[in-house]
C-alpha atoms as a PDB file:
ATOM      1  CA  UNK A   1     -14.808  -3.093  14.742  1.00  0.00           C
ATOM      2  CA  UNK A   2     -12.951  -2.798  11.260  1.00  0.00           C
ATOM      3  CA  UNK A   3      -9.321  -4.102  10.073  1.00  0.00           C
ATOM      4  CA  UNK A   4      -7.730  -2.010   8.249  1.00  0.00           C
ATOM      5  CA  UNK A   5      -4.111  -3.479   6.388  1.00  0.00           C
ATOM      6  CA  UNK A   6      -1.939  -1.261   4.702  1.00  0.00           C
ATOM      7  CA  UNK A   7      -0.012  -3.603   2.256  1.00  0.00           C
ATOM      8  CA  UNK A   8       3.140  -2.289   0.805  1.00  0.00           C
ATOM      9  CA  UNK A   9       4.042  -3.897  -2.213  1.00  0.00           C
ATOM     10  CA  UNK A  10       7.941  -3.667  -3.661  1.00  0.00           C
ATOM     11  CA  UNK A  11       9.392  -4.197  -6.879  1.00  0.00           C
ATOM     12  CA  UNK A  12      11.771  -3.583  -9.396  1.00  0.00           C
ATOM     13  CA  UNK A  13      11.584  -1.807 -12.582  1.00  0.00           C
ATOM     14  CA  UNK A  14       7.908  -0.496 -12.615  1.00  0.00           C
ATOM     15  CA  UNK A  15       6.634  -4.573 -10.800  1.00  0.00           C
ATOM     16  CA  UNK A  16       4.537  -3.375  -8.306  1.00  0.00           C
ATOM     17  CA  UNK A  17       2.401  -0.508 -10.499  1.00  0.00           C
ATOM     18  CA  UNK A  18       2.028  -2.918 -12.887  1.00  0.00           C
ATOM     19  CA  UNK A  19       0.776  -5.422 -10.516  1.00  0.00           C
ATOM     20  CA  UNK A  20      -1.713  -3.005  -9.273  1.00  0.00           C
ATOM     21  CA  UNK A  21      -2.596  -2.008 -13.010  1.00  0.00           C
ATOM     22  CA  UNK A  22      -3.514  -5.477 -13.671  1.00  0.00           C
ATOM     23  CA  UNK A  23      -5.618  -6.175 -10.423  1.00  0.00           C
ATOM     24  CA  UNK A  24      -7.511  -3.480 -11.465  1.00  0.00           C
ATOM     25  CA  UNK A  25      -7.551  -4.569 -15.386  1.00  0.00           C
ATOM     26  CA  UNK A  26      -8.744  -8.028 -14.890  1.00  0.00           C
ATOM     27  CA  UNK A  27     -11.171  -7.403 -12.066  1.00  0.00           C
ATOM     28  CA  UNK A  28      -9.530  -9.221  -9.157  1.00  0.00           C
ATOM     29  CA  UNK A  29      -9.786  -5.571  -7.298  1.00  0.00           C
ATOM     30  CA  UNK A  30     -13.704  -5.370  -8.113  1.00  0.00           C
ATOM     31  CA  UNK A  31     -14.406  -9.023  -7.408  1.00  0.00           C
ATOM     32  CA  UNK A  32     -12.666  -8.426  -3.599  1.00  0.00           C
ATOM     33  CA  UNK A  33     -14.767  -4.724  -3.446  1.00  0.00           C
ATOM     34  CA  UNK A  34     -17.432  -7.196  -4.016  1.00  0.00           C
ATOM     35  CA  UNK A  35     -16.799  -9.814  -1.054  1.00  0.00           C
ATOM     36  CA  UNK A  36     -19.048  -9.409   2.046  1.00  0.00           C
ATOM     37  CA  UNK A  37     -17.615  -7.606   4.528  1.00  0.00           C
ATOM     38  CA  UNK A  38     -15.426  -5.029   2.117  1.00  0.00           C
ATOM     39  CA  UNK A  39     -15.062  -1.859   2.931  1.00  0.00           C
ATOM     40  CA  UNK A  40     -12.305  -0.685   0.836  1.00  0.00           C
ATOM     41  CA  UNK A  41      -9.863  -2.014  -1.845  1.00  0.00           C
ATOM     42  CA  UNK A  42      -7.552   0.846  -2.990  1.00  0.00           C
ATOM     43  CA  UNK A  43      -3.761   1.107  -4.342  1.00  0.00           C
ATOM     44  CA  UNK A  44      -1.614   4.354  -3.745  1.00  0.00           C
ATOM     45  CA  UNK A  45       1.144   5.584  -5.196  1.00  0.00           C
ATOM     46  CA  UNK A  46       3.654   6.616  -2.689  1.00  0.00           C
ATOM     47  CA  UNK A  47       5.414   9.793  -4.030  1.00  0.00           C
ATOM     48  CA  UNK A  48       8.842   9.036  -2.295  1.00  0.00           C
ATOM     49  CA  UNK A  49       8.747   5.545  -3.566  1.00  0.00           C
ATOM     50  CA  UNK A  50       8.495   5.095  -7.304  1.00  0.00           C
ATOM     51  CA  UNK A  51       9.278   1.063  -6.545  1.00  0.00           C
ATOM     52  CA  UNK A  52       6.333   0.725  -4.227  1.00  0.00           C
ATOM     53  CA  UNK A  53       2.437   0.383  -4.484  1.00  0.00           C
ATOM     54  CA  UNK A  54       0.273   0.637  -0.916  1.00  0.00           C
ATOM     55  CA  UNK A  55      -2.779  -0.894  -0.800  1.00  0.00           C
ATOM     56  CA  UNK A  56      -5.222   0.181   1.828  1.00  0.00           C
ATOM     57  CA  UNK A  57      -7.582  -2.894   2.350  1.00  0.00           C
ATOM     58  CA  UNK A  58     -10.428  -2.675   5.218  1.00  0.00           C
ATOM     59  CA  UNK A  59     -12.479  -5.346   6.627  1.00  0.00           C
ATOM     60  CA  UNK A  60     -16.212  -5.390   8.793  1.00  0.00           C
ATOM     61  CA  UNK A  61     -14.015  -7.815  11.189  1.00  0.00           C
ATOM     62  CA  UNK A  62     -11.820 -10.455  11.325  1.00  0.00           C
ATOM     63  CA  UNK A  63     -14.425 -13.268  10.216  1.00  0.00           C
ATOM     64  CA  UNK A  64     -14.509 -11.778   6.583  1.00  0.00           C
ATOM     65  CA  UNK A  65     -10.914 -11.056   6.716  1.00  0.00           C
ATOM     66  CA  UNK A  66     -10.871 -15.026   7.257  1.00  0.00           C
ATOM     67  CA  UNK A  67     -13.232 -15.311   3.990  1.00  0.00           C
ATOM     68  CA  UNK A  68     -11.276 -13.166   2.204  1.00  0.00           C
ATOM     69  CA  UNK A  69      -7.854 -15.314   2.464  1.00  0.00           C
ATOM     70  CA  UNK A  70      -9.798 -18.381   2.292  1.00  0.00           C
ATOM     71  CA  UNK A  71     -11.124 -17.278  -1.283  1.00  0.00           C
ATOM     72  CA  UNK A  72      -9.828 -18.641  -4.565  1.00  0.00           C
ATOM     73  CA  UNK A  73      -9.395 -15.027  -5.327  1.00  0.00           C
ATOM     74  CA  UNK A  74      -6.255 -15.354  -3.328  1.00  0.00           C
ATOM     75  CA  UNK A  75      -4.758 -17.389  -5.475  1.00  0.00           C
ATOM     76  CA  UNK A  76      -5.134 -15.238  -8.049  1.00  0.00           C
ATOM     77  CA  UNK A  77      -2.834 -12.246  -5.881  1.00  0.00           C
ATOM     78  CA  UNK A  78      -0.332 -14.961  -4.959  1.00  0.00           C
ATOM     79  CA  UNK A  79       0.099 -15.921  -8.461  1.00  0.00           C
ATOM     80  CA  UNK A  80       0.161 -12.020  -9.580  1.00  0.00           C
ATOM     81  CA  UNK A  81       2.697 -11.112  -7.171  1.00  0.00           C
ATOM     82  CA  UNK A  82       5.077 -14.178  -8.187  1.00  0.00           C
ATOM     83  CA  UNK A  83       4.602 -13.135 -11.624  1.00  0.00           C
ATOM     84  CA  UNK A  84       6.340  -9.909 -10.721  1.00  0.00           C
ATOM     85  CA  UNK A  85       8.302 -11.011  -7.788  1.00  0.00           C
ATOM     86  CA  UNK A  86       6.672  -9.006  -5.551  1.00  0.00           C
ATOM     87  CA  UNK A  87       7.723  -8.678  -1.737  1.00  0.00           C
ATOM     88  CA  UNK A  88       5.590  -7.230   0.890  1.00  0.00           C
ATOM     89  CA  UNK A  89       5.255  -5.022   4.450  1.00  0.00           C
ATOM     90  CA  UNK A  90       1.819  -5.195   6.221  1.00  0.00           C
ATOM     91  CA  UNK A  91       0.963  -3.124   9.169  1.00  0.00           C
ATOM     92  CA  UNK A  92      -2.283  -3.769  10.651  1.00  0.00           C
ATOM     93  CA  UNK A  93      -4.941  -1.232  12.655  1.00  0.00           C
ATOM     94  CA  UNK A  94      -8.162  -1.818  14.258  1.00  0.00           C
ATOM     95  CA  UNK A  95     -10.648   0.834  14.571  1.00  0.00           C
ATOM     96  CA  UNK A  96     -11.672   1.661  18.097  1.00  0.00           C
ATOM     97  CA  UNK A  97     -15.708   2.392  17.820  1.00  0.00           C
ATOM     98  CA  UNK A  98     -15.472   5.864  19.812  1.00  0.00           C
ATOM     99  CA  UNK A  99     -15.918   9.216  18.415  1.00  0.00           C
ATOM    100  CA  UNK A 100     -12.855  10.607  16.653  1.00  0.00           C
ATOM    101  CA  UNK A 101     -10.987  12.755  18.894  1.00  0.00           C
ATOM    102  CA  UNK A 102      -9.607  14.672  16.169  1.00  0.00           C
ATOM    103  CA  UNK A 103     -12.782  15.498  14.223  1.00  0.00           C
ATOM    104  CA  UNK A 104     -12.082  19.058  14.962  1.00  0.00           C
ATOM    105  CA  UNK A 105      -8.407  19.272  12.583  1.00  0.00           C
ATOM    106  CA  UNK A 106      -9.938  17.677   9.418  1.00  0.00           C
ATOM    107  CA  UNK A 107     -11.750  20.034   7.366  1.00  0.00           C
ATOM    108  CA  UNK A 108     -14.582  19.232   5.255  1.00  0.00           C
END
């Protein structure tokens, strides 16, 4: 099984970019890429949305998902998104283990 969250983050003015910018600047980003059960720690830029940074953040299961929020890195994102007054969406998916359906429309 793996959790995947997309997190929207929304600002004003630039917040949320600059969030992401510094997540990335002082490491939190790597240090989470790091954890055990990471398999993927990565902002987007939504090209409708100048306002808005998505963060696609997957987890082995739910038990390092647990880890994860129990970390002090956590902290560190709460206090980075009050310092911009971040607000937030989440929508959550969970990855059945079959055989993609529709391997044959993506082309590699």
């Amino acid at each position: 099984m793996c959790i995947t969250l997309n997190l929207y983050y929304r600002g004003s003015a630039g917040a949320a970019r600059a969030f992401a910018e510094e997540m990335e600047k002082t490491g939190v980003a790597a240090a989470i890429r790091a954890e055990e059960g990471n398999l993927e720690y990565r902002y987007f830029v939504p090209l409708d949305d100048a306002d808005s940074i998505l963060l696609i953040d997957s987890w082995r299961d739910q038990a390092a998902l647990d880890a994860h929020h129990a970390s002090a890195l956590m902290k560190q994102i709460a206090s980075l998104r009050e310092k911009y007054d971040l607000h937030m969406e989440a929508k959550r998916f969970i990855a059945a283990n079959d055989a993609p359906q529709d391997e044959k429309f993506i082309r590699r």
